[in-house]
N, C-alpha and C. Protein backbone atom coordinates (compact mmCIF):
# COMPACT_ATOMS: atom_id res chain seq x y z
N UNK A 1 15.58 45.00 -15.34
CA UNK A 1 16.71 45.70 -15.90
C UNK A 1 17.04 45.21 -17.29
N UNK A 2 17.45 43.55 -17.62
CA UNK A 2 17.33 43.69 -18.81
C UNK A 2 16.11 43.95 -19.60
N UNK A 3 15.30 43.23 -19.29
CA UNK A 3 13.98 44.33 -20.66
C UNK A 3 14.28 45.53 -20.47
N UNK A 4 14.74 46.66 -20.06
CA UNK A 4 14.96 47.79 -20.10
C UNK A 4 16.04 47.96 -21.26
N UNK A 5 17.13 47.05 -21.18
CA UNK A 5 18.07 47.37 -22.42
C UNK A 5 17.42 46.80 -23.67
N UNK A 6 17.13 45.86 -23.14
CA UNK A 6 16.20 44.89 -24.74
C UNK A 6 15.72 46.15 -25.23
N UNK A 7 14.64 46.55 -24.92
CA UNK A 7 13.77 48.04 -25.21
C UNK A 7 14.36 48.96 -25.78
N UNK A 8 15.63 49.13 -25.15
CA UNK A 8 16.48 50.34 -25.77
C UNK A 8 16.82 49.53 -26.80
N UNK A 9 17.51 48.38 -26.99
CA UNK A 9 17.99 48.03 -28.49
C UNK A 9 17.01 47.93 -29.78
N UNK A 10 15.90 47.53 -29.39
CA UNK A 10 14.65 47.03 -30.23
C UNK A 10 14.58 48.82 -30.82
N UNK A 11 14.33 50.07 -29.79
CA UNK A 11 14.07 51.20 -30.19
C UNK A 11 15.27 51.42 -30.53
N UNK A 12 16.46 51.26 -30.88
CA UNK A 12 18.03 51.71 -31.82
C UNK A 12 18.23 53.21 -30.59
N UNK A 13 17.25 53.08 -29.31
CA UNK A 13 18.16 54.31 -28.60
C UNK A 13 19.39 53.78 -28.41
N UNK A 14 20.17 52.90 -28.26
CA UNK A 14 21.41 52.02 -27.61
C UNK A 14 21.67 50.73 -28.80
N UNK A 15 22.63 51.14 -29.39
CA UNK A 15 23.29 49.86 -30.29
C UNK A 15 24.46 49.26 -29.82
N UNK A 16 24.11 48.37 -29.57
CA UNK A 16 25.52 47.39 -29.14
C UNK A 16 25.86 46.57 -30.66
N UNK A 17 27.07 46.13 -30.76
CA UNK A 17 28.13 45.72 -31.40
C UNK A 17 27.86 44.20 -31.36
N UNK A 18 28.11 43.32 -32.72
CA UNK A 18 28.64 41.85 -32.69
C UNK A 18 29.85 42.28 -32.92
N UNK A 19 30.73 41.41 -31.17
CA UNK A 19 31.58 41.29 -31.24
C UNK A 19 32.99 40.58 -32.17
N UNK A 20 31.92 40.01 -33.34
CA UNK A 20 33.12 39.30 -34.01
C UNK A 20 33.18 40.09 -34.94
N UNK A 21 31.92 41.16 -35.74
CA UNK A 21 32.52 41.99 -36.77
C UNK A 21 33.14 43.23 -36.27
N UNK A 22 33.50 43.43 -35.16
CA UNK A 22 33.59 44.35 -34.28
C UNK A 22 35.26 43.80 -34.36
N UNK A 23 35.42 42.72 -33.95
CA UNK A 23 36.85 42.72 -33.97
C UNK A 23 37.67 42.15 -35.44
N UNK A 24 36.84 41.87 -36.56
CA UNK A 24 37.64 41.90 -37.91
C UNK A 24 37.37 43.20 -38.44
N UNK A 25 36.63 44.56 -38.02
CA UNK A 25 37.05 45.72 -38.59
C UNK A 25 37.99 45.96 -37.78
N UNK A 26 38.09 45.87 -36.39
CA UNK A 26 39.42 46.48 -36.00
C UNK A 26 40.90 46.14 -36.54
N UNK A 27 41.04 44.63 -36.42
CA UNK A 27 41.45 44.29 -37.10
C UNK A 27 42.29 44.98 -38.44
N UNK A 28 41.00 44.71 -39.39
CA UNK A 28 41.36 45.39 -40.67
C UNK A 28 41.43 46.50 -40.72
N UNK A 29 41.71 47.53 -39.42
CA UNK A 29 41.87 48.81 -39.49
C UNK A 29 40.49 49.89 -39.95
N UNK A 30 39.23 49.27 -40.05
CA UNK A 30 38.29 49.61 -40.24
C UNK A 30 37.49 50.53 -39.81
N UNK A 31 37.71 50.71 -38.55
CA UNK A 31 36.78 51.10 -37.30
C UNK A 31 37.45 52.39 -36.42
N UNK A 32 38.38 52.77 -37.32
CA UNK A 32 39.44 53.67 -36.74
C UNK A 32 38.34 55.45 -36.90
N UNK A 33 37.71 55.76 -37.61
CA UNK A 33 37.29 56.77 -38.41
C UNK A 33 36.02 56.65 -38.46
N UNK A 34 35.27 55.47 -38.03
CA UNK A 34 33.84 55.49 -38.16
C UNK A 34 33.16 55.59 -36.90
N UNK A 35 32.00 56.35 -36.83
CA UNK A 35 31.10 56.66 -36.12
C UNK A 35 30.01 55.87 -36.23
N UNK A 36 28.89 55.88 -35.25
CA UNK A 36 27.73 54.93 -35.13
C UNK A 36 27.07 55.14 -36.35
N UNK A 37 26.93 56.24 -36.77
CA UNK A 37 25.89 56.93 -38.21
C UNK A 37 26.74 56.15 -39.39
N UNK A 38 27.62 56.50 -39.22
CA UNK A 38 28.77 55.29 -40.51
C UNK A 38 28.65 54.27 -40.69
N UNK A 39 28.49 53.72 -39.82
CA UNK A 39 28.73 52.07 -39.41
C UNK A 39 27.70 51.80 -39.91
N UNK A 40 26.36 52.24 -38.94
CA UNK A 40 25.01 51.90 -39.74
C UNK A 40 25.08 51.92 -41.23
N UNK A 41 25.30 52.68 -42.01
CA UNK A 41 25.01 52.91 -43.51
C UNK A 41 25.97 51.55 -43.79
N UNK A 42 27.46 51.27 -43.57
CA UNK A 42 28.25 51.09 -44.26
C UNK A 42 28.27 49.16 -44.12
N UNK A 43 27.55 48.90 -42.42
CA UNK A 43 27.79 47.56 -42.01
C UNK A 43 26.82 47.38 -40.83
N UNK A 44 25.56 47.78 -41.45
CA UNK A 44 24.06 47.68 -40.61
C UNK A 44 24.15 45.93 -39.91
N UNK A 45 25.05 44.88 -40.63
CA UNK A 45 25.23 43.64 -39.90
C UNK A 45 25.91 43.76 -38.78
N UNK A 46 27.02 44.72 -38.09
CA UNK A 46 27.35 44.52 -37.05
C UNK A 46 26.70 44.89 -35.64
N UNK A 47 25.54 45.19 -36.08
CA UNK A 47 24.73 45.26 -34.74
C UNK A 47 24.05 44.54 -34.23
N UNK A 48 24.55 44.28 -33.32
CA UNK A 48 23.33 43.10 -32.90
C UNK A 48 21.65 43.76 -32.65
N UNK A 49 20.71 42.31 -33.18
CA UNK A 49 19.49 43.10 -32.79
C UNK A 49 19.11 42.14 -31.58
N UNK A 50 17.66 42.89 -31.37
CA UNK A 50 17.42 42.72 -29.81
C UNK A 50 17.37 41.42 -29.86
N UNK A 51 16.93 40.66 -30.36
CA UNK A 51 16.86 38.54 -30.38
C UNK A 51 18.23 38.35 -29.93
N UNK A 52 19.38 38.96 -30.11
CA UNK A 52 20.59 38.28 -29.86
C UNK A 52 20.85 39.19 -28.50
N UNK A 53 20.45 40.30 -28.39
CA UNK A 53 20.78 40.85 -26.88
C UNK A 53 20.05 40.12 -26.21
N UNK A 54 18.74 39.83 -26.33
CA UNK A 54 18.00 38.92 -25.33
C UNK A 54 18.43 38.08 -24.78
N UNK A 55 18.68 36.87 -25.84
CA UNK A 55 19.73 35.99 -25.83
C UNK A 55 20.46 35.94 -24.80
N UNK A 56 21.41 36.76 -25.22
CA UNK A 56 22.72 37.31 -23.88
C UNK A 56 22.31 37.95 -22.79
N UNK A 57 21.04 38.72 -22.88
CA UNK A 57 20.54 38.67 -21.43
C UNK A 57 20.21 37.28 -20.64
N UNK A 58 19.11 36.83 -21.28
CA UNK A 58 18.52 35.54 -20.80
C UNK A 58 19.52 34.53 -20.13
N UNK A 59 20.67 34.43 -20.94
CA UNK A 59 21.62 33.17 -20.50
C UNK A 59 22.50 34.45 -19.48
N UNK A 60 22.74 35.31 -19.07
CA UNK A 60 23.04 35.92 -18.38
C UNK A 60 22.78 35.83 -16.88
N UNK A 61 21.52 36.24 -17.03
CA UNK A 61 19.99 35.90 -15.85
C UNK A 61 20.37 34.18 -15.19
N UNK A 62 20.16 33.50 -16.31
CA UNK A 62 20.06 32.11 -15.79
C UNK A 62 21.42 32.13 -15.22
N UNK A 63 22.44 31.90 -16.36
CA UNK A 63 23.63 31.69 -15.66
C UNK A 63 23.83 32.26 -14.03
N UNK A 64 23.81 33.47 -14.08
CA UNK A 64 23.84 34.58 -12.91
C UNK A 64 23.16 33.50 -11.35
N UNK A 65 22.22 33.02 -11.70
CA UNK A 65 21.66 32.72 -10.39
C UNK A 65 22.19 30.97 -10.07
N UNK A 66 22.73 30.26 -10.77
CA UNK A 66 23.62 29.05 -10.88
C UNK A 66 25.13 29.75 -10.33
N UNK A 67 25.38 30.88 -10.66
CA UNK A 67 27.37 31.43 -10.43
C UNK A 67 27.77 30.59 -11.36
N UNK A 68 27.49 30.66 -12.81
CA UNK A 68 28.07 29.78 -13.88
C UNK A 68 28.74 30.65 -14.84
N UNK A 69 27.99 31.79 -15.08
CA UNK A 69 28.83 32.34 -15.79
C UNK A 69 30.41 33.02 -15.98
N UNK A 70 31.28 32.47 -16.75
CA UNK A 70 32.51 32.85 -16.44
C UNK A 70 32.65 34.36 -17.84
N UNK A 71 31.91 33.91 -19.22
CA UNK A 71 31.99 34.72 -20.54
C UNK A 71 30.78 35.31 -20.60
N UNK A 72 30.36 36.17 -20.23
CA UNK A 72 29.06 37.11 -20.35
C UNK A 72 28.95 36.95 -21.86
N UNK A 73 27.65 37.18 -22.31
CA UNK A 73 27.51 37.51 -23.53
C UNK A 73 27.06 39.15 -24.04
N UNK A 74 27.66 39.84 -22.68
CA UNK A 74 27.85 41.19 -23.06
C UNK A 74 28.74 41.72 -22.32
N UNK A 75 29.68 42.33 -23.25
CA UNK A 75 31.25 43.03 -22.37
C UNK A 75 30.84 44.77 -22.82
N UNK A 76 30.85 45.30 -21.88
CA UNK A 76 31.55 46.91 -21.55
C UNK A 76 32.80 46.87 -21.94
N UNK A 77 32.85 47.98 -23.00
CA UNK A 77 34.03 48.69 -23.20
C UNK A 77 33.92 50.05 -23.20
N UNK A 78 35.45 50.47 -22.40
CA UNK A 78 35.52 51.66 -21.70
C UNK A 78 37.03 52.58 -21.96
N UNK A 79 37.49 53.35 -22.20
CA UNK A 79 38.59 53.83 -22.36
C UNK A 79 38.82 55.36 -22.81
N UNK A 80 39.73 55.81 -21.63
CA UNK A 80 39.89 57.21 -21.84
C UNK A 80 40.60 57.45 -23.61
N UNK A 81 40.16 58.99 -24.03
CA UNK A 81 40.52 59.16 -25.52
C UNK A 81 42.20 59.53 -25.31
N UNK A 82 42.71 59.17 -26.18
CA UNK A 82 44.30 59.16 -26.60
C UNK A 82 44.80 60.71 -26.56
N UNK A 83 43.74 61.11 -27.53
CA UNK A 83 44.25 63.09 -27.82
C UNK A 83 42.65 63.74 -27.70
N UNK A 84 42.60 64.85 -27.88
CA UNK A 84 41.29 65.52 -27.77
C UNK A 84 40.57 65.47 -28.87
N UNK A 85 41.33 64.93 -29.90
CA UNK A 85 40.71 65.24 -31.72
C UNK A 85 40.03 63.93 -31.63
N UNK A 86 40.74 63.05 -31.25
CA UNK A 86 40.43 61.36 -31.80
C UNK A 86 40.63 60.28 -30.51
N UNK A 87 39.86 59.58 -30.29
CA UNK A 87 40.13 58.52 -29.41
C UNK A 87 41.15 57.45 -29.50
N UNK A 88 41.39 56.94 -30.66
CA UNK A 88 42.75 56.17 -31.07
C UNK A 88 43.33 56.10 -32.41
N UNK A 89 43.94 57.87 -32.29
CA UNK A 89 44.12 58.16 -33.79
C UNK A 89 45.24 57.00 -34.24
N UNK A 90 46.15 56.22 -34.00
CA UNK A 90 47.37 55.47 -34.24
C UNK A 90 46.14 54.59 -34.60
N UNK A 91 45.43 53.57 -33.91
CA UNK A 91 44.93 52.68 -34.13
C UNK A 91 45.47 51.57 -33.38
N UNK A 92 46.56 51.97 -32.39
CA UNK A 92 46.90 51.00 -30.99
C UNK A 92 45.82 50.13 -30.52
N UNK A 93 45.34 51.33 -29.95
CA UNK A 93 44.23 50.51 -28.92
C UNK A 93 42.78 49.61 -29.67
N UNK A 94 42.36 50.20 -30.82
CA UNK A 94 41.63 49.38 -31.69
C UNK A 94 42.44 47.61 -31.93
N UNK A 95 43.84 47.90 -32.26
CA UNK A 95 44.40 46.57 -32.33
C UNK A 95 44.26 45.51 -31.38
N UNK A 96 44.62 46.07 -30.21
CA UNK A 96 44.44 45.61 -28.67
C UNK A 96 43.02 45.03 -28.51
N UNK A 97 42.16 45.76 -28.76
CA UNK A 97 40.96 45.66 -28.21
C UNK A 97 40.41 44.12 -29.35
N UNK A 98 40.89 44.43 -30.87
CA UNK A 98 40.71 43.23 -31.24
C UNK A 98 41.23 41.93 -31.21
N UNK A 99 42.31 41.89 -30.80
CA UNK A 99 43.20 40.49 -30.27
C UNK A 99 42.51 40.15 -28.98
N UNK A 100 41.80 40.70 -28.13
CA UNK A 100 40.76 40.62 -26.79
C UNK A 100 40.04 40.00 -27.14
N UNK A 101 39.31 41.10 -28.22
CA UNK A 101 37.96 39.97 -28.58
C UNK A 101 38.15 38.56 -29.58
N UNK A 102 39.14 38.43 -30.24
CA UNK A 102 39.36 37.26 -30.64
C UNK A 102 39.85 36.07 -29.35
N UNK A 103 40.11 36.13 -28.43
CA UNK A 103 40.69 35.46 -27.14
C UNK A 103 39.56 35.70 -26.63
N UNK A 104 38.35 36.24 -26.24
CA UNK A 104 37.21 36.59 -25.38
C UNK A 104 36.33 34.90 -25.82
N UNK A 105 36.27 35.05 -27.26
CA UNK A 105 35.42 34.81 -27.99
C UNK A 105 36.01 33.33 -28.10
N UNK A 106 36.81 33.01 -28.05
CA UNK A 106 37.43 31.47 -27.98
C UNK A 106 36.94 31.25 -26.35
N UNK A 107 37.59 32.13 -25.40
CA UNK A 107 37.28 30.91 -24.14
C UNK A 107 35.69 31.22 -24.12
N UNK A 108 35.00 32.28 -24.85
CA UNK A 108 33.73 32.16 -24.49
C UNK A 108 33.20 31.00 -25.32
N UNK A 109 33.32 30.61 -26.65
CA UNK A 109 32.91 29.32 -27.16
C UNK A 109 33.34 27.98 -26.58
N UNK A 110 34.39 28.28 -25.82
CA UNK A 110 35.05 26.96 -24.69
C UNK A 110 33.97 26.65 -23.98
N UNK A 111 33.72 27.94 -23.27
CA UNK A 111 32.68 27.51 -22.00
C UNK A 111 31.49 27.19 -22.33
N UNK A 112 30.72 28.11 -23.48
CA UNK A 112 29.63 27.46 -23.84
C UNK A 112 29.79 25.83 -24.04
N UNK A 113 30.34 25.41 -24.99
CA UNK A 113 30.50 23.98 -25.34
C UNK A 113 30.62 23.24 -24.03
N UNK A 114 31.48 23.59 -23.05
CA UNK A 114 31.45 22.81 -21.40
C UNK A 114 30.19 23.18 -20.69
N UNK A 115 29.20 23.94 -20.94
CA UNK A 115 27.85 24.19 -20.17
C UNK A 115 27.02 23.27 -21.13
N UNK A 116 27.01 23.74 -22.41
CA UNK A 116 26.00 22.48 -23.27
C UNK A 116 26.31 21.33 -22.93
N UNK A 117 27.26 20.71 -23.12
CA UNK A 117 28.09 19.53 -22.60
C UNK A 117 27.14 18.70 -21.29
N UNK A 118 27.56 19.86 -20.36
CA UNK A 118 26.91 19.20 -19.25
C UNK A 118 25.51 19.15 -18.70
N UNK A 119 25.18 20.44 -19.66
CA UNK A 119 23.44 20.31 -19.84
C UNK A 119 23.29 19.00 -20.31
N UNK A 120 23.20 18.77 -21.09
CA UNK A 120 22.89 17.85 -22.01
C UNK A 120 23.25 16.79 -21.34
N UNK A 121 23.46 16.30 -20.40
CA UNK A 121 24.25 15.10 -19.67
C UNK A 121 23.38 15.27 -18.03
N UNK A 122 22.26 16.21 -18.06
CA UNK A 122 22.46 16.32 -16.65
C UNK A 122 20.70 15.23 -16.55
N UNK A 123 20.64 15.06 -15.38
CA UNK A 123 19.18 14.46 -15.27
C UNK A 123 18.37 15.27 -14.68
N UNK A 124 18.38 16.03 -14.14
CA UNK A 124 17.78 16.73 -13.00
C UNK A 124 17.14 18.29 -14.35
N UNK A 125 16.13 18.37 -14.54
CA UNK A 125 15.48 19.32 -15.52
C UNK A 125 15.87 20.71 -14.68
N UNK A 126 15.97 21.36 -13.35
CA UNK A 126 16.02 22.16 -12.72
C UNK A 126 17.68 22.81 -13.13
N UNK A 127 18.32 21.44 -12.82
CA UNK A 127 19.77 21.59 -13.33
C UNK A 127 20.33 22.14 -14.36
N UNK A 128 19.63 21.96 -15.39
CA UNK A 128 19.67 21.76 -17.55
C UNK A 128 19.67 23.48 -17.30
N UNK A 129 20.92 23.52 -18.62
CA UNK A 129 21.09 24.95 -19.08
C UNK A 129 20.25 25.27 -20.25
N UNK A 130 19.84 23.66 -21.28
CA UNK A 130 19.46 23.87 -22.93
C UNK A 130 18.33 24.51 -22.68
N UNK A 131 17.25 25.48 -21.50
CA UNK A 131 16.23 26.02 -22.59
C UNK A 131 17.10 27.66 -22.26
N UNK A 132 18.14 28.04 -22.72
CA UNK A 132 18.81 28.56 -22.76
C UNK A 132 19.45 28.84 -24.03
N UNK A 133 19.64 29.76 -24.87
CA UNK A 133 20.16 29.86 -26.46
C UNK A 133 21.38 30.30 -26.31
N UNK A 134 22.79 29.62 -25.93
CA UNK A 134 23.95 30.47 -25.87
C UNK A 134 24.09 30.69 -26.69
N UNK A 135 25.12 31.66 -27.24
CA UNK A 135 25.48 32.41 -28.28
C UNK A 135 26.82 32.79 -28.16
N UNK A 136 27.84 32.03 -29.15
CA UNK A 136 29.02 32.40 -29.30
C UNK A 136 29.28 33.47 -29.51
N UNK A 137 28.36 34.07 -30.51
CA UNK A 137 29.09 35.89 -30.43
C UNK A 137 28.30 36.69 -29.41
N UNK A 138 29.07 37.56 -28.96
CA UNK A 138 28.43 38.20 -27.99
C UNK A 138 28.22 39.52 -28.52
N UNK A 139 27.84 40.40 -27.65
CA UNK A 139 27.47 41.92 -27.84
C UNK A 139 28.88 42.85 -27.01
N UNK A 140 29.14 43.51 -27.93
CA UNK A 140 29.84 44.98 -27.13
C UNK A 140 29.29 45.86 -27.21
């Protein structure tokens, strides 16, 4: 299943988002008016490419079969549209959604640092998280 998304990202059928420029355009009111075709031209950096989805798959996978993971390094976002013209013509829910990902993105650099931590401390090689690449920013 993930090489299936890897695949889709590597082929640009499916672009996921770095979540941190993802939440300083919202933020800055940026992201209110732009579409995927926009974005590309305007801020081709906020996409993550497939090395960093992998990434967040891979430590996903591992984590997943330990029950360690508490911060995925990929969040679904989902939300019915506001009016029929525009999904969040005010720019409410863009605000919202970026104060999330700024709070996502802290306890997710928390936990990484407490899994490296204890990787790095553990004896048992079976145990060890480091051949693992966490990644503070994640994908939306």
């Amino acid at each position: 299943k993930s090489k299936a998304l890897q695949d889709l990202v590597r082929r640009k059928d499916v672009r996921l988002l770095k979540a941190s420029v993802v939440a300083r355009l919202l933020a800055e009111g940026q992201l209110k008016d732009l579409n995927r075709q926009s974005l590309e031209k305007k801020n081709s950096q906020a996409f993550a490419n497939s090395s960093l989805v992998g990434r967040c798959l891979k430590e996903a996978e591992v984590a997943a079969t330990r029950k360690q993971c508490a911060y995925p390094g990929i969040v679904v976002v989902s939300h019915v549209w506001q009016t029929a013209a525009h999904p969040d013509p005010s720019g409410s829910l863009g605000k919202k959604l970026a104060l999330y990902l700024h709070w996502y993105a802290a306890q997710r650099a928390k936990w990484t640092k407490e899994r490296l931590y204890k990787a790095k401390n553990q004896t048992s090689r079976s145990d060890r998280i480091n051949d693992v690449a966490f990644d503070v920013d994640f994908c939306v």
